[in-house]
C-alpha atoms as a PDB file:
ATOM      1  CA  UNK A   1     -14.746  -1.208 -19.184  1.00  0.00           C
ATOM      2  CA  UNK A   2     -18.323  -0.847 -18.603  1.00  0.00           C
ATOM      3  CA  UNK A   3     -20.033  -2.036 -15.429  1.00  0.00           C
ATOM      4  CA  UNK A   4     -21.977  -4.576 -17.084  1.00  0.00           C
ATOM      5  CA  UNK A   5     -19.184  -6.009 -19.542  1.00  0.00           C
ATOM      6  CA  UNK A   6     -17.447  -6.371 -16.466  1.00  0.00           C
ATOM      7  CA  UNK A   7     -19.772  -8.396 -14.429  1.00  0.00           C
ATOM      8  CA  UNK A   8     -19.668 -10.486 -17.696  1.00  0.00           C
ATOM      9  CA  UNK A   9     -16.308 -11.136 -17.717  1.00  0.00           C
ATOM     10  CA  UNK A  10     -16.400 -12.040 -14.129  1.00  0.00           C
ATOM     11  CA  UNK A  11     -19.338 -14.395 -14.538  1.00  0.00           C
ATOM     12  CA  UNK A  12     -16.868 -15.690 -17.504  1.00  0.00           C
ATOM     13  CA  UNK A  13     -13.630 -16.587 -14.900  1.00  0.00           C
ATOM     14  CA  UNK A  14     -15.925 -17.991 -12.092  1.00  0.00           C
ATOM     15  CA  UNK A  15     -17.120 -20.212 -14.087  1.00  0.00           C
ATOM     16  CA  UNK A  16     -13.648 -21.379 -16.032  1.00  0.00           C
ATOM     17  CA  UNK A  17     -12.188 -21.700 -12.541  1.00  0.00           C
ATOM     18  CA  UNK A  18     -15.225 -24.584 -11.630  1.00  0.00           C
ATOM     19  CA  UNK A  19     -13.928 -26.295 -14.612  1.00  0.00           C
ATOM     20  CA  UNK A  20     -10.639 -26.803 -12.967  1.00  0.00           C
ATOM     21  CA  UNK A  21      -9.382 -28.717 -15.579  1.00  0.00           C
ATOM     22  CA  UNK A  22     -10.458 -28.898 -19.429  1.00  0.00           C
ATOM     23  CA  UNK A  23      -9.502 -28.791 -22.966  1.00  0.00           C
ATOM     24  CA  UNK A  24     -10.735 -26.118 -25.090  1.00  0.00           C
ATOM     25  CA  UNK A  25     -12.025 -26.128 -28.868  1.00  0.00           C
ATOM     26  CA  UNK A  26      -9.786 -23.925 -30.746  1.00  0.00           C
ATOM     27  CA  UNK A  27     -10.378 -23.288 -34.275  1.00  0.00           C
ATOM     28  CA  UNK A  28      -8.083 -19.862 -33.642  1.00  0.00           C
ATOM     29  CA  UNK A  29     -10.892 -17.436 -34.461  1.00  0.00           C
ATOM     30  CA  UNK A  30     -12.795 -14.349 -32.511  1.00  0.00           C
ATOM     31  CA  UNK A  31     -14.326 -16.801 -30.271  1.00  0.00           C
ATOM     32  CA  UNK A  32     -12.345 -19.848 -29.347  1.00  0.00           C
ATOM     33  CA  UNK A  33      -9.228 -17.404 -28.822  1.00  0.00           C
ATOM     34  CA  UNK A  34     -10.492 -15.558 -26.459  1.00  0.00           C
ATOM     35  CA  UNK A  35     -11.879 -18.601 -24.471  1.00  0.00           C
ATOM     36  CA  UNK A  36      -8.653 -19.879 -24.435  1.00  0.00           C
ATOM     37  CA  UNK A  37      -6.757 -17.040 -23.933  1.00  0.00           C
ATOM     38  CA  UNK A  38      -9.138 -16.714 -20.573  1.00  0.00           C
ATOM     39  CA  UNK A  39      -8.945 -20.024 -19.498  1.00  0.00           C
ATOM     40  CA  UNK A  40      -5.285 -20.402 -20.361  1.00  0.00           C
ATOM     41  CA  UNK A  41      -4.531 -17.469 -17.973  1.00  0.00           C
ATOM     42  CA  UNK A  42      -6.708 -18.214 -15.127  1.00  0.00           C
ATOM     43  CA  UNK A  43      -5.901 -22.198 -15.056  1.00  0.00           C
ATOM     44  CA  UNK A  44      -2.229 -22.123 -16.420  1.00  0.00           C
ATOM     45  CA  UNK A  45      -1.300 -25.833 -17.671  1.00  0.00           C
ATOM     46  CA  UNK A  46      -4.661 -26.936 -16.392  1.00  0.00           C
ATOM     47  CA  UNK A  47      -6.188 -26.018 -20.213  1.00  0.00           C
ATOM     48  CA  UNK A  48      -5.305 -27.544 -23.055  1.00  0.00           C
ATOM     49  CA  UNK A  49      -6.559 -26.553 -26.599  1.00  0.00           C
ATOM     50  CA  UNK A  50      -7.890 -28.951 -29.146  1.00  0.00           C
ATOM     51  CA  UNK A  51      -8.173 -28.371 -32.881  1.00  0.00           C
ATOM     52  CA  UNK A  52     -10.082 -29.941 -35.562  1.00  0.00           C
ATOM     53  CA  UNK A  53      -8.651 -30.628 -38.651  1.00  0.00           C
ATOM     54  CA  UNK A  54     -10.994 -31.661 -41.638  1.00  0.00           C
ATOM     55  CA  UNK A  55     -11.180 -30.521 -45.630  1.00  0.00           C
ATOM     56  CA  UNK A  56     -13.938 -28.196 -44.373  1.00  0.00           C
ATOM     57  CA  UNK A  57     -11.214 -25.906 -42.586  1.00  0.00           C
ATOM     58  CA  UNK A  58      -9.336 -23.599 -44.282  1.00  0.00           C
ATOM     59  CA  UNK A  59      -5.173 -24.210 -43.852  1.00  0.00           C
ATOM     60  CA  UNK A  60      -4.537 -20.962 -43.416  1.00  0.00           C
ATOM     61  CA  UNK A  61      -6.963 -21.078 -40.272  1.00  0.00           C
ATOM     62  CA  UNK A  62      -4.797 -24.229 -38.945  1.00  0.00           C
ATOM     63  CA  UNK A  63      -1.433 -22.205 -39.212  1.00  0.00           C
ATOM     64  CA  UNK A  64      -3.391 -19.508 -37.135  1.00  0.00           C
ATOM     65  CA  UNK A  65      -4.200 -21.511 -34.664  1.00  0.00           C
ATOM     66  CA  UNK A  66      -0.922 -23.445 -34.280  1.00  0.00           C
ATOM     67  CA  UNK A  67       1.340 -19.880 -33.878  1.00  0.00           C
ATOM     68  CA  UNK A  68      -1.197 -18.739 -31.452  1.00  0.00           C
ATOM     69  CA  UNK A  69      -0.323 -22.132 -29.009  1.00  0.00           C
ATOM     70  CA  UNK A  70       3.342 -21.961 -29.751  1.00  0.00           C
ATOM     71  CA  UNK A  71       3.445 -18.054 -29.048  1.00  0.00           C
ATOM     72  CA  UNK A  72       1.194 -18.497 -25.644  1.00  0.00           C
ATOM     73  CA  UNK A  73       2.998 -21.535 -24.637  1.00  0.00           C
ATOM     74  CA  UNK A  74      -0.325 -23.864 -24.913  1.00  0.00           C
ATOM     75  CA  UNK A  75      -0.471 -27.544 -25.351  1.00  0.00           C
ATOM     76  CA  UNK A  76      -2.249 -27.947 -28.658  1.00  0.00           C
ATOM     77  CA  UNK A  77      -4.148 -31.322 -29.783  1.00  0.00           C
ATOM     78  CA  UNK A  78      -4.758 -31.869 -33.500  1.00  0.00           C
ATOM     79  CA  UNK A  79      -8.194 -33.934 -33.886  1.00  0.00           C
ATOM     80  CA  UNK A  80      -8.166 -35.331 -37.428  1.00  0.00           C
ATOM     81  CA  UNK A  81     -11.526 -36.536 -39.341  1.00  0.00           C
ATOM     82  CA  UNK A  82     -12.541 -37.246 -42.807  1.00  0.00           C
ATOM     83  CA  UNK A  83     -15.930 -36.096 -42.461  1.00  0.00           C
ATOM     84  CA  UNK A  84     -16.054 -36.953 -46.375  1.00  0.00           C
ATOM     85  CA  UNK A  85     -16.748 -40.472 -45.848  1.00  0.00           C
ATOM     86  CA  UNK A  86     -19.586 -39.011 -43.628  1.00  0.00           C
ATOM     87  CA  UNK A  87     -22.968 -39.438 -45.291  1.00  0.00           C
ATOM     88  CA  UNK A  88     -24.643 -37.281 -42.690  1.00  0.00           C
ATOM     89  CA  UNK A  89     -21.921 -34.354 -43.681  1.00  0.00           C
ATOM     90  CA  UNK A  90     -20.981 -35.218 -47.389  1.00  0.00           C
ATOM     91  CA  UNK A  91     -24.813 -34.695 -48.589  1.00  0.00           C
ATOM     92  CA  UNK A  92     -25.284 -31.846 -47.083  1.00  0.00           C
ATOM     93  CA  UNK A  93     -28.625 -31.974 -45.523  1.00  0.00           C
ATOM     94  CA  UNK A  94     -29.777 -29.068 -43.599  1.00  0.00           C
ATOM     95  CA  UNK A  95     -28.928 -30.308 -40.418  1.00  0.00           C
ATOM     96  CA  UNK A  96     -25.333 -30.893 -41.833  1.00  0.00           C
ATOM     97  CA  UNK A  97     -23.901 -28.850 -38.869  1.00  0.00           C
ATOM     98  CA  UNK A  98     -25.787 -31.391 -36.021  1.00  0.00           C
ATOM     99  CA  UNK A  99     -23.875 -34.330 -37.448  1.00  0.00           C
ATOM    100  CA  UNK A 100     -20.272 -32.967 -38.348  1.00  0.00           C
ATOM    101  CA  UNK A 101     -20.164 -31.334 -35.004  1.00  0.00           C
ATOM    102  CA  UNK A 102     -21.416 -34.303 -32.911  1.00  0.00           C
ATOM    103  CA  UNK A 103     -18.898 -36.634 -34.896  1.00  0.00           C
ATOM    104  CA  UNK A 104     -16.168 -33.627 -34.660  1.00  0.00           C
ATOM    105  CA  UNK A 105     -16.637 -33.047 -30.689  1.00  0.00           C
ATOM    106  CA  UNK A 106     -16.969 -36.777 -29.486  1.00  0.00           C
ATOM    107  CA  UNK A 107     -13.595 -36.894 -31.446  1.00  0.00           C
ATOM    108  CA  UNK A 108     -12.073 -33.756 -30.122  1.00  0.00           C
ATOM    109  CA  UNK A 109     -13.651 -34.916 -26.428  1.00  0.00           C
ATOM    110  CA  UNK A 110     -12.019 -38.338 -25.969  1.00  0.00           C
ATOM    111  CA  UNK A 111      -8.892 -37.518 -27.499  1.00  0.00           C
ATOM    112  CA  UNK A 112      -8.681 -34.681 -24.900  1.00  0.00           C
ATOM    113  CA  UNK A 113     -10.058 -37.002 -21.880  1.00  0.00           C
ATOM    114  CA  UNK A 114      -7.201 -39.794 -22.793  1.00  0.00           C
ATOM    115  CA  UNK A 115      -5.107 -36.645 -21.619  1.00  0.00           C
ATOM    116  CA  UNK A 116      -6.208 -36.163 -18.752  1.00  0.00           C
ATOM    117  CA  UNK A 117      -8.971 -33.543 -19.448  1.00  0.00           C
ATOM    118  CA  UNK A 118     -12.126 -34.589 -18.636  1.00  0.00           C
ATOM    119  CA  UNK A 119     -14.130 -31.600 -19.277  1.00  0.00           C
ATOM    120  CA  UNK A 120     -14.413 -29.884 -22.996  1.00  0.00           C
ATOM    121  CA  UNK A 121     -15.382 -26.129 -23.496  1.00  0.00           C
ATOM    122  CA  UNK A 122     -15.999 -24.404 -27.053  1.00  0.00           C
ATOM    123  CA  UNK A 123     -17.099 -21.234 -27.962  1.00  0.00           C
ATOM    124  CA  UNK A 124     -20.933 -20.340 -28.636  1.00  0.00           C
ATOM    125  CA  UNK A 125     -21.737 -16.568 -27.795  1.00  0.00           C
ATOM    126  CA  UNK A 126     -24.921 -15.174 -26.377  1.00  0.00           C
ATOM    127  CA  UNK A 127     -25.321 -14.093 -30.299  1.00  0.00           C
ATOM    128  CA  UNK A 128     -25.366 -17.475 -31.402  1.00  0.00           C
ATOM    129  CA  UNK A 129     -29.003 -18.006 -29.752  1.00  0.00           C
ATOM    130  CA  UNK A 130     -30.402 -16.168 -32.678  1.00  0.00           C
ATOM    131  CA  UNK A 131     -30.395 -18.081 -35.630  1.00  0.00           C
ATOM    132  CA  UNK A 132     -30.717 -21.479 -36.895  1.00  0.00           C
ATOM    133  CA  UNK A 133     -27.421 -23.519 -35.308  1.00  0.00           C
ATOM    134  CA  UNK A 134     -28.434 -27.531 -35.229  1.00  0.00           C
ATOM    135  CA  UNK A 135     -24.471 -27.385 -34.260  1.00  0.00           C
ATOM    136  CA  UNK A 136     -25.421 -26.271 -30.673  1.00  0.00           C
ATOM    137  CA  UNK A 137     -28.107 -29.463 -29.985  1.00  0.00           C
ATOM    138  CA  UNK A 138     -25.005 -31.765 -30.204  1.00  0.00           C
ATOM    139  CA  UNK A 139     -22.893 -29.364 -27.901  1.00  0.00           C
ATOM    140  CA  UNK A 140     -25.933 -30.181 -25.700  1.00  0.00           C
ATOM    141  CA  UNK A 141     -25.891 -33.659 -26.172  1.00  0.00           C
ATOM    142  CA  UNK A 142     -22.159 -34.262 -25.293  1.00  0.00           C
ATOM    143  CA  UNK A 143     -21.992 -32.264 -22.465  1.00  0.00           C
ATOM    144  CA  UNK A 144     -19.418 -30.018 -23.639  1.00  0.00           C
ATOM    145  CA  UNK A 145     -19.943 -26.396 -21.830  1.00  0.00           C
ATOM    146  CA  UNK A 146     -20.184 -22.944 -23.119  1.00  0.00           C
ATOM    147  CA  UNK A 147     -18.374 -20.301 -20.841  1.00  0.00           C
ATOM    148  CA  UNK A 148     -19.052 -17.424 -22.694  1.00  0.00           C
ATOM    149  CA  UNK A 149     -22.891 -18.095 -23.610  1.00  0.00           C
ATOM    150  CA  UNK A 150     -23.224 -18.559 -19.580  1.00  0.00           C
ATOM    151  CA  UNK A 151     -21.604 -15.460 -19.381  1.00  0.00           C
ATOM    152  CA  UNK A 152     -23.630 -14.100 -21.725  1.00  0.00           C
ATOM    153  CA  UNK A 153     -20.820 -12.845 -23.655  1.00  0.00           C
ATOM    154  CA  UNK A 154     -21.632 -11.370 -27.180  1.00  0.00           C
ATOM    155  CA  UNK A 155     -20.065 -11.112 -30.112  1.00  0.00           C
ATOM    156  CA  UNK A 156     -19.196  -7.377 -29.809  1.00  0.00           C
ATOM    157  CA  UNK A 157     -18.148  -7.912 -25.579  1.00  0.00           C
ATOM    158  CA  UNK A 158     -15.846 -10.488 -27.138  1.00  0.00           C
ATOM    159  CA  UNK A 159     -14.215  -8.477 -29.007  1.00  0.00           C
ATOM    160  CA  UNK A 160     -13.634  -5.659 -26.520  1.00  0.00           C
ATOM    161  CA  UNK A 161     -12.484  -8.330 -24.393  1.00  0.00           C
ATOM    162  CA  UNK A 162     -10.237  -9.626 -26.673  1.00  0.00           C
ATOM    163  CA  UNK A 163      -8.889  -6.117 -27.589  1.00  0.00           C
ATOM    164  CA  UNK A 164      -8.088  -5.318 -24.113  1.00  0.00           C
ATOM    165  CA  UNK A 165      -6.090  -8.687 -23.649  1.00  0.00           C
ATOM    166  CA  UNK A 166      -4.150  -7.503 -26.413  1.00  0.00           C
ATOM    167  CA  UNK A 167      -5.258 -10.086 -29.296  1.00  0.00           C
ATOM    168  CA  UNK A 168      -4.659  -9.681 -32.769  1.00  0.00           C
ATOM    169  CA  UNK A 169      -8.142 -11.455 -33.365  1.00  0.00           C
ATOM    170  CA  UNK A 170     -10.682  -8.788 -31.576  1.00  0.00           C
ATOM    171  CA  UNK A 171     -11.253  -7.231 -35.050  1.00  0.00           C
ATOM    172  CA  UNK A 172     -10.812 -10.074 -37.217  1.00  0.00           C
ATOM    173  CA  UNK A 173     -13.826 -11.285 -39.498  1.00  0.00           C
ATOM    174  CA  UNK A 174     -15.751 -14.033 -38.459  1.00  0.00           C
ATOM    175  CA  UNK A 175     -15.546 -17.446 -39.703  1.00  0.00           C
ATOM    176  CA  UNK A 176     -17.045 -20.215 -40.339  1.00  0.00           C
ATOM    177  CA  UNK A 177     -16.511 -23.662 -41.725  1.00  0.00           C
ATOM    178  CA  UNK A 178     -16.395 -23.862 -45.646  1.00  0.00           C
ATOM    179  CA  UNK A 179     -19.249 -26.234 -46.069  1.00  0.00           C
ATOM    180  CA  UNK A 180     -21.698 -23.732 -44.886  1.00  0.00           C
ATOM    181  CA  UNK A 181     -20.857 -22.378 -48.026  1.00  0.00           C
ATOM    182  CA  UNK A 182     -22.212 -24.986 -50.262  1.00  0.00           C
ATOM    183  CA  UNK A 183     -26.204 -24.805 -50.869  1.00  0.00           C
ATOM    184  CA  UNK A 184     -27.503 -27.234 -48.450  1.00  0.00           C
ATOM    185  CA  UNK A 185     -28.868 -30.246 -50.702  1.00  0.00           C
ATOM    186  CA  UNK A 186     -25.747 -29.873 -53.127  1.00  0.00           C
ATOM    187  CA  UNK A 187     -23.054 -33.362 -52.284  1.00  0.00           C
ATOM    188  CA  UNK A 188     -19.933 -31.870 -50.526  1.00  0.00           C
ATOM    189  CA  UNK A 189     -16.688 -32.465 -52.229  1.00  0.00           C
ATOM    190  CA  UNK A 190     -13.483 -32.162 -51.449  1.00  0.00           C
ATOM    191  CA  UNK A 191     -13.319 -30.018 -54.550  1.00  0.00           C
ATOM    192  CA  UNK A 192     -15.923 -27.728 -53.871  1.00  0.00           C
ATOM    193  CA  UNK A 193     -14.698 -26.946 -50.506  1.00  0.00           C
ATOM    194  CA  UNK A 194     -11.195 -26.045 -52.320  1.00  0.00           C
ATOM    195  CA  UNK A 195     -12.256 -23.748 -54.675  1.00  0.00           C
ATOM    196  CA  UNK A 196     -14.401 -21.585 -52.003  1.00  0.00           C
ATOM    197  CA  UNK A 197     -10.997 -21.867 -49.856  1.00  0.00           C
ATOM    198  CA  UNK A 198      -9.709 -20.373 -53.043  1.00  0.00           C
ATOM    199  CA  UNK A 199     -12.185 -18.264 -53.926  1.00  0.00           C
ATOM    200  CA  UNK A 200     -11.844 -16.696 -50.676  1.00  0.00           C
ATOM    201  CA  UNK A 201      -8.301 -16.237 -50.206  1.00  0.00           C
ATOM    202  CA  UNK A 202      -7.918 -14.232 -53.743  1.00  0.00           C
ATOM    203  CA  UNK A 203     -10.689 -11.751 -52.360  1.00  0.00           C
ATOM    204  CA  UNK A 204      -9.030 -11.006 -49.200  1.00  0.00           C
ATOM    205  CA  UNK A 205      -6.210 -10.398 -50.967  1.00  0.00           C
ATOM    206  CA  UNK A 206      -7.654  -7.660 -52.525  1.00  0.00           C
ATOM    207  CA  UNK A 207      -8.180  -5.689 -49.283  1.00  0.00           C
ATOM    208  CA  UNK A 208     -11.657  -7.318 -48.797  1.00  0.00           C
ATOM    209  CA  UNK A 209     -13.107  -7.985 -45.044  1.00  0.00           C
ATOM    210  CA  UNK A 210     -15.696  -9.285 -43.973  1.00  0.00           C
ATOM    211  CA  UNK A 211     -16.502 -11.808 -46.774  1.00  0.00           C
ATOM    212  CA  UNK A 212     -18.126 -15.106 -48.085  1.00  0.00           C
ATOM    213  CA  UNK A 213     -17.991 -17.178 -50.668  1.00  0.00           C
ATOM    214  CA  UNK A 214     -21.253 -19.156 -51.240  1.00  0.00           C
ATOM    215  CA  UNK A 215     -22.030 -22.025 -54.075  1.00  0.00           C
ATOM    216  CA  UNK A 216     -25.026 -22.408 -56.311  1.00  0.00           C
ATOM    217  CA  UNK A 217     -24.335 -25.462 -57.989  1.00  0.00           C
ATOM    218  CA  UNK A 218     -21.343 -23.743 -60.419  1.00  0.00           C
ATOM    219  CA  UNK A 219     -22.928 -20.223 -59.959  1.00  0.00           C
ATOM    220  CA  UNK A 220     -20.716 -17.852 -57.210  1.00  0.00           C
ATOM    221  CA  UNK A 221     -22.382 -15.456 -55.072  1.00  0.00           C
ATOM    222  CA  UNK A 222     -20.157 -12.776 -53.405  1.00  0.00           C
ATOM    223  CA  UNK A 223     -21.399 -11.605 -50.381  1.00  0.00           C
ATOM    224  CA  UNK A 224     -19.157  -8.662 -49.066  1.00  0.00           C
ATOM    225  CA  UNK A 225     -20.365  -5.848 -46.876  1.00  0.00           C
ATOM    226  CA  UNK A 226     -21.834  -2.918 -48.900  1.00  0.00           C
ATOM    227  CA  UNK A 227     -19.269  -0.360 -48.470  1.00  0.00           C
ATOM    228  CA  UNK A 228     -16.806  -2.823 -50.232  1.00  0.00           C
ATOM    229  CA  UNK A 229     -19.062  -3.232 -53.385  1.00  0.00           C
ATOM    230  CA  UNK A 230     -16.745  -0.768 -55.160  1.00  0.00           C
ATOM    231  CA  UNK A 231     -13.293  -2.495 -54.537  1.00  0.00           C
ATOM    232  CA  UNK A 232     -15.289  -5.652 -55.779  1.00  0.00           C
ATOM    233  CA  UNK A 233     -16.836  -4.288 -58.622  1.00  0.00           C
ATOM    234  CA  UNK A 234     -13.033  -2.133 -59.318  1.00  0.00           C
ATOM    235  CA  UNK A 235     -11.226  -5.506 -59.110  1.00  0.00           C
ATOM    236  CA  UNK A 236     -14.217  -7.260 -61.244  1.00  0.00           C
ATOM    237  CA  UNK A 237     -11.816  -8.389 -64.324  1.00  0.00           C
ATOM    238  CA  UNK A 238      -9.367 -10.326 -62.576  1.00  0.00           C
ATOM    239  CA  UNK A 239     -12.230 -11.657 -59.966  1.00  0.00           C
ATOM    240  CA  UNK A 240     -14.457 -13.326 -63.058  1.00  0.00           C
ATOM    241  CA  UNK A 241     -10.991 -14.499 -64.660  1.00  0.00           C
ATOM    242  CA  UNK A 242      -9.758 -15.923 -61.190  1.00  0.00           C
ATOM    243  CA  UNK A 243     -13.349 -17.762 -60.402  1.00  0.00           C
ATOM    244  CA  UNK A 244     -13.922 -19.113 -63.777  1.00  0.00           C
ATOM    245  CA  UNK A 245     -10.246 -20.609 -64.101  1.00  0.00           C
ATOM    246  CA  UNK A 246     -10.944 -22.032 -60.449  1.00  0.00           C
ATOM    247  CA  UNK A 247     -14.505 -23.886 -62.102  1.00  0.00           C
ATOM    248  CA  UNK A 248     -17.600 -21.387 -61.610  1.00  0.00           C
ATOM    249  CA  UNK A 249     -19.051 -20.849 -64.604  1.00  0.00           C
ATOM    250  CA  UNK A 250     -21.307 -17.764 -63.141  1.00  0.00           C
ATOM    251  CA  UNK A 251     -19.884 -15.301 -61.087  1.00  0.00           C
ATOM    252  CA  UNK A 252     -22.471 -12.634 -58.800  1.00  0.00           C
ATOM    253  CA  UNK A 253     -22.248  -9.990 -56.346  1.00  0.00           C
ATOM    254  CA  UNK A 254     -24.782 -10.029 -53.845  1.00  0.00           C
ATOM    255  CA  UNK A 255     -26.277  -7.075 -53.367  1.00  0.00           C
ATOM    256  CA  UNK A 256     -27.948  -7.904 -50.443  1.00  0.00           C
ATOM    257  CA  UNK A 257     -24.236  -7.996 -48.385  1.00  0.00           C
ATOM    258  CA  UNK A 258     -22.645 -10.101 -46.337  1.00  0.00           C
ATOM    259  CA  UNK A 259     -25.131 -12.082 -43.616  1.00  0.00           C
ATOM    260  CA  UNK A 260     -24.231 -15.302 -41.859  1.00  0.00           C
ATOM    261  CA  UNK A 261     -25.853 -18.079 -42.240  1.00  0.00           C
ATOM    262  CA  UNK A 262     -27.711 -16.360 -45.196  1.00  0.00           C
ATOM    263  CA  UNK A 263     -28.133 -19.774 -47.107  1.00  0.00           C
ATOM    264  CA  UNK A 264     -30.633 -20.443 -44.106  1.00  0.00           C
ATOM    265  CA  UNK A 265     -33.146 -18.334 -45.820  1.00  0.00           C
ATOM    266  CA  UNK A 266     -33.851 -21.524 -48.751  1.00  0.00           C
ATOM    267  CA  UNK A 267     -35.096 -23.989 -45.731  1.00  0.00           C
ATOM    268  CA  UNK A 268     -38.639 -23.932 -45.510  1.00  0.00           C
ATOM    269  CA  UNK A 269     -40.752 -21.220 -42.710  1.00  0.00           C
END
């Protein structure tokens, strides 16, 4: 390990040892597993994690995160929330991620602090600086602390990291919640955030990475990186046949490639 990754990582345990004691948000993907892999070893039964479960996350991504406690021995809380009766969250405005965030972490927060965890960590990167993320102004607000963006930990050191530690997630595709795949102005239903779950599952199945799913009213748009265009475009019979029986009635493939948070670029300059 480079010099530098390494003063990172120690930056990363001094400061999970000051916490003492605290619950971490685990959704079970790149991030939040290596936060809680870290913490977990350093602080022993001292770290809990706790897991949101909503219509926005995928149950595949639940069933990832449950093995990982039960095969690491880690206390897991389930935080449940219908953020569909959430105005804030079900209209979709475009600081959607503010509101479903605040109302998911003073959730996640007090059900860890009844507990006996006071203190509740989640998983922003030094990467996550970059774009547009209302999501981190109610991290802010709560109090909730980010190891690895005072570590300045980035996506790519987090995945070394993670790789050295020996988990299965340091090359796994990033993830996100499915309602940042729905067109911000466009109601979120519990329908909508099905078929993307879906959507998505048939195209990993094909071999696909790195991958999205975004909604246009009932118009698709595939975002893949380029060097998969060809499986895409070689599986393109039974991906129009599998989208339109799910309820698109338009199916694309972006040519511009996969970019998160790419739906960003409709909100006004």
């Amino acid at each position: 390990m480079d010099t530098q990754l390494e003063a990172k990582y120690t930056a990363l345990q001094r400061r999970l040892r000051q916490l003492g004691r605290a619950a971490v948000a685990f959704s079970g993907g790149v991030d939040s597993t290596f936060l809680l892999k870290a913490a977990h070893d350093l602080l022993g039964d001292r770290v809990v994690a706790v897991t949101a479960d909503t219509a926005a996350v995928p149950r595949q991504e639940l069933e990832i995160a449950a093995a990982f406690c039960r095969r690491e021995g880690i206390v897991q809380l389930l935080y449940t929330a219908d953020l569909l009766n959430t105005p804030a969250f079900q209209t979709n405005p475009p600081d959607r991620c503010y509101h479903c965030k605040k109302a998911l972490f003073t959730g996640m927060a007090a059900l860890a602090e009844a507990e006996g965890f006071p203190t509740l960590a989640e998983g922003s990167n030094a990467d996550d600086t970059g774009d547009y993320r209302p999501g981190m102004a109610a991290v802010r607000e709560l109090g909730a602390v980010s190891p690895l963006l005072e570590a300045r930990l980035t996506k790519a050191d987090i995945r070394t990291l993670s790789r050295r530690l020996g988990l299965s997630t340091w090359n796994r595709p990033s993830a996100a919640c499915l309602a940042s795949r729905i067109c911000y102005g466009e109601p979120i239903t519990r329908e909508k955030l099905s078929l993307v779950e879906q959507a998505e599952a048939f195209l990993t199945g094909l071999g696909l990475g790195q991958l999205r799913v975004r909604l246009h009213g009932a118009l698709a748009r595939i975002e893949v990186l380029p060097d998969q265009f060809s499986t895409v475009l070689a599986h393109r019979d039974a991906i129009v046949q599998t989208f339109l029986a799910l309820g698109c009635s338009y199916v694309t493939l972006d040519l511009t490639g996969y970019q998160t948070g790419s739906l960003n670029r409709l909100l006004p300059k």
